[in-house]
Protein backbone atom coordinates (compact mmCIF):
# COMPACT_ATOMS: atom_id res chain seq x y z
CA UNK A 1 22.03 9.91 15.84
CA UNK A 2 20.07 6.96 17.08
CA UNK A 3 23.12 5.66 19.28
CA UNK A 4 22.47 2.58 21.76
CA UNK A 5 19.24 1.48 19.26
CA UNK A 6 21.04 0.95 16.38
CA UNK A 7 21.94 -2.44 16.83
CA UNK A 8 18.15 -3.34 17.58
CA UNK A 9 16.91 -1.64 14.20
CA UNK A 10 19.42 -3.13 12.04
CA UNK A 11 18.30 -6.39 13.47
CA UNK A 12 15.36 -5.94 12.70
CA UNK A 13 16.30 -4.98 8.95
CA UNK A 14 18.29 -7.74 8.44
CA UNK A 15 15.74 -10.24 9.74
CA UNK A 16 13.02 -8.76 7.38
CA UNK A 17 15.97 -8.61 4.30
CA UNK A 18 16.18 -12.67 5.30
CA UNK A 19 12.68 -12.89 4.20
CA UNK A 20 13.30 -11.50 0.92
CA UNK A 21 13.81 -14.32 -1.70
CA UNK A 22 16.54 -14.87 -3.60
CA UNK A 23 15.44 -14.13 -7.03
CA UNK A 24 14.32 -10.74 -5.80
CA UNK A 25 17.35 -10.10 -3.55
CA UNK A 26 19.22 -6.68 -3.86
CA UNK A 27 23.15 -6.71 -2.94
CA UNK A 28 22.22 -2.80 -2.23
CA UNK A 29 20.66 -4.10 0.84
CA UNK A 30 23.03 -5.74 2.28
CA UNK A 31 25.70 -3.07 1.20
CA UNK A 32 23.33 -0.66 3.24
CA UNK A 33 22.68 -3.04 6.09
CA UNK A 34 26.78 -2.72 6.60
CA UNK A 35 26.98 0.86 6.36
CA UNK A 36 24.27 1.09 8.96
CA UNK A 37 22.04 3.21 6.59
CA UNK A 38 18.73 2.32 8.32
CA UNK A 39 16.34 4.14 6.75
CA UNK A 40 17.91 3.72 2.74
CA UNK A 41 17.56 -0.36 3.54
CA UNK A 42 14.29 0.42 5.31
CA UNK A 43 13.21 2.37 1.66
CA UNK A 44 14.33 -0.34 -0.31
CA UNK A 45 12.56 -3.16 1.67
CA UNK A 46 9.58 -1.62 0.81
CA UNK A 47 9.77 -1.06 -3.00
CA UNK A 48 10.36 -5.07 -3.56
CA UNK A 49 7.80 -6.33 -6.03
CA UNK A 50 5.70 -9.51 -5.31
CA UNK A 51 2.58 -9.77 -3.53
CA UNK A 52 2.96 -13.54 -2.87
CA UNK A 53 6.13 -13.24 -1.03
CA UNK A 54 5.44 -10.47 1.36
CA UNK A 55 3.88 -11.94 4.24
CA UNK A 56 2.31 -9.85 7.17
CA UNK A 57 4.90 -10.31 9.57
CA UNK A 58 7.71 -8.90 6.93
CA UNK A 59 5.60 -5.75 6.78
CA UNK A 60 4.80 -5.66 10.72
CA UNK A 61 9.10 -5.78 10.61
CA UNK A 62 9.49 -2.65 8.64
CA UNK A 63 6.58 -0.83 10.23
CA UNK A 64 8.40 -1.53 13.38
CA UNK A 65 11.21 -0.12 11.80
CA UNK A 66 9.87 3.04 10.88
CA UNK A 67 8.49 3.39 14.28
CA UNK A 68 12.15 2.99 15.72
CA UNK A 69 13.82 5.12 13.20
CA UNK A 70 10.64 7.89 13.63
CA UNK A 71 10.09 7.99 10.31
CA UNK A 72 6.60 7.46 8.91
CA UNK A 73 5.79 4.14 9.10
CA UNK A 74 2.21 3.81 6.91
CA UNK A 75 3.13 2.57 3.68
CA UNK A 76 4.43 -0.27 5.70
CA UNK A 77 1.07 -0.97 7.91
CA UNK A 78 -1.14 -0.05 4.44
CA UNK A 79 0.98 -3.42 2.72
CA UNK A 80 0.89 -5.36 6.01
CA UNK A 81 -3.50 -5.58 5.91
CA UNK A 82 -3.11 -5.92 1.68
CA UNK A 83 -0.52 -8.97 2.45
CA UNK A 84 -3.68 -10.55 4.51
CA UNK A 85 -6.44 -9.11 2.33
CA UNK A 86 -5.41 -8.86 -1.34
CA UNK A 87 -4.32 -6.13 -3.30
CA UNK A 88 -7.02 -4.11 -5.31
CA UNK A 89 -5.70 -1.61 -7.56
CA UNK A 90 -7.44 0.78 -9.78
CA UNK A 91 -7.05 4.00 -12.18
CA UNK A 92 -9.36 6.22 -10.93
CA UNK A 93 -10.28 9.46 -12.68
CA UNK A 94 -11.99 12.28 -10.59
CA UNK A 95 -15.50 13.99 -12.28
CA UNK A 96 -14.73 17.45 -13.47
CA UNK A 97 -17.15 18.80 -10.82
CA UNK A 98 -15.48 16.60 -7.98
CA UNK A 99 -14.03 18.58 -4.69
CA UNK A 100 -10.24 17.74 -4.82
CA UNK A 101 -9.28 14.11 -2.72
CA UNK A 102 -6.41 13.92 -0.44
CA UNK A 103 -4.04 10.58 -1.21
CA UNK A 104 -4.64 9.25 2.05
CA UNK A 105 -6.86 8.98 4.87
CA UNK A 106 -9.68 8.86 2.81
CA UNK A 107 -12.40 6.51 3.14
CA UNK A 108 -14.85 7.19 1.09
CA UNK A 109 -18.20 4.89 -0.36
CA UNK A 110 -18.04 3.23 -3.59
CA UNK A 111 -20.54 1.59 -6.19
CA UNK A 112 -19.56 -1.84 -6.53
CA UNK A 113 -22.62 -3.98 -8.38
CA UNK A 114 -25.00 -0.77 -9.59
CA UNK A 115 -27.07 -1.37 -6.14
CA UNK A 116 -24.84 -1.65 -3.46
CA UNK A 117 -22.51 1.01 -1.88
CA UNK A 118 -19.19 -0.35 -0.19
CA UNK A 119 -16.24 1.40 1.74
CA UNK A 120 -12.88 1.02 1.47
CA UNK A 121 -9.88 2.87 2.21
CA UNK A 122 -7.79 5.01 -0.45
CA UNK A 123 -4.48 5.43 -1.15
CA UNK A 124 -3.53 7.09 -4.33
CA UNK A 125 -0.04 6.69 -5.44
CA UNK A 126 0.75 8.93 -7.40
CA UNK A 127 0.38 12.18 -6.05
CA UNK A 128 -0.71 14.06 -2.59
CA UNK A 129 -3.80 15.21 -4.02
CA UNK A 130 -6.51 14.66 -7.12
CA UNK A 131 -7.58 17.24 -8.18
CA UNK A 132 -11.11 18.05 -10.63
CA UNK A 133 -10.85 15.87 -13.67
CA UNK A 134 -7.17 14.27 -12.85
CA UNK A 135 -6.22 10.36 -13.53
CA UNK A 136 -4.21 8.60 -10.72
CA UNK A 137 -3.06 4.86 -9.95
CA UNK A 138 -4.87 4.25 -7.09
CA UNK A 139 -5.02 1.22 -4.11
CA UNK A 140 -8.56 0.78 -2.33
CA UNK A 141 -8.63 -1.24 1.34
CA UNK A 142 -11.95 -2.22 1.32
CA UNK A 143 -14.25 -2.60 5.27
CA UNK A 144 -15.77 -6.22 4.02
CA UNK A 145 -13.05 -7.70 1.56
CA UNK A 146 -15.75 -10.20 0.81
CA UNK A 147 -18.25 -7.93 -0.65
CA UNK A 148 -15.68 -6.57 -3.25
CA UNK A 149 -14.61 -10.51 -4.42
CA UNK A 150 -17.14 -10.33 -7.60
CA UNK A 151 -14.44 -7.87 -9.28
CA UNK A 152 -12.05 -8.30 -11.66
CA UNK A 153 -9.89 -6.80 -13.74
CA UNK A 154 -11.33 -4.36 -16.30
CA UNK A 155 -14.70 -3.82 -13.97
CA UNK A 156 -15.52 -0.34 -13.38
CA UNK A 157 -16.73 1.21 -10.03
CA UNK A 158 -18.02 4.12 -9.03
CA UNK A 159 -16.70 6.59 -6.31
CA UNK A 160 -19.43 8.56 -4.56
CA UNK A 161 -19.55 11.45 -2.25
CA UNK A 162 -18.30 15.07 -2.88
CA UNK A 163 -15.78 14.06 -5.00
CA UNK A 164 -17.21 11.27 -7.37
CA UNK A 165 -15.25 9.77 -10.20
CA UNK A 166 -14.59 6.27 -11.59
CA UNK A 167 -12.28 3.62 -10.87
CA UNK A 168 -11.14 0.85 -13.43
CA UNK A 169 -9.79 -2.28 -11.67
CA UNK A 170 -6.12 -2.53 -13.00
CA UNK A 171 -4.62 -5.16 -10.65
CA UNK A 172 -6.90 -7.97 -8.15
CA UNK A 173 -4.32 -10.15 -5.95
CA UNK A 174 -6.95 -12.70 -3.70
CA UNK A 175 -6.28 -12.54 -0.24
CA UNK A 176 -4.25 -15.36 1.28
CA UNK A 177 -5.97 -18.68 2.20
């Protein structure tokens, strides 16, 4: 039981469900919000669809949640830098020779143009791990944002290192002006 901080969290879950548009709006939420089920709201705050919605200081909210409720908070920071940077989304399928790659924490070096190599952070969605020849939905963080811009949808990339594979971009949101 979280006792005396449960006001404070649900304030901060009702601020951040005030942020959520209309159109997208969930009566669940607020249903939740008056039963006090903190982390259920704090769940379905962060499965909303949108990218152009979501600004950084929604997601800084429900990290801050998570951080209050001691629940893990990282989904939450991951879509707080993507709501600055842009979303980059890919399919990535591991070589059959390729050691198996954790879903997160990952940062391994990618061929973006056929000359230069790039890193960005990993996130596969999917699953906790890819194994040898496996297919995932995957969302890359990249260092230098600018030096992945050239892509679009349909390009194909190249993952390097111990466990090589390729990576189809599926999904390119710009970051915000």
């Amino acid at each position: 039981m979280l006792g005396r901080h449960d006001r404070e969290i649900g304030e901060l879950l009702r601020f951040a469900a005030g942020m959520v548009p209309a159109e997208v709006q969930s009566e669940d939420v607020l249903d939740h919000l008056d039963h006090e089920e903190w982390e259920l709201v704090l769940d379905l705050l962060g499965e909303f669809d949108g990218n152009t919605w979501q600004t950084p200081r929604y997601w800084a909210l429900l990290a801050e949640a998570a951080v209050q409720l001691d629940v893990d908070g990282s989904w939450f920071q991951w879509r707080c830098v993507e709501s600055i940077q842009g979303v980059l989304r890919v399919e990535l399928v591991l070589g059959l020779d390729a050691e198996p790659l954790p879903a997160r924490g990952e940062r391994p070096t990618w061929d973006v143009t056929g000359k230069y190599e790039r890193v960005a952070a990993l996130w596969i969605e999917s699953k906790p791990v890819l194994g040898p020849g496996e297919r995932a939905t995957a969302r890359l963080r990249p260092f230098v944002p600018p030096a992945w811009a050239h892509l679009i949808r349909g390009d194909v990339i190249t993952l390097q290192g111990s466990s090589p594979g390729t990576a189809k971009i599926i999904e390119r949101v710009p970051p915000r002006p």
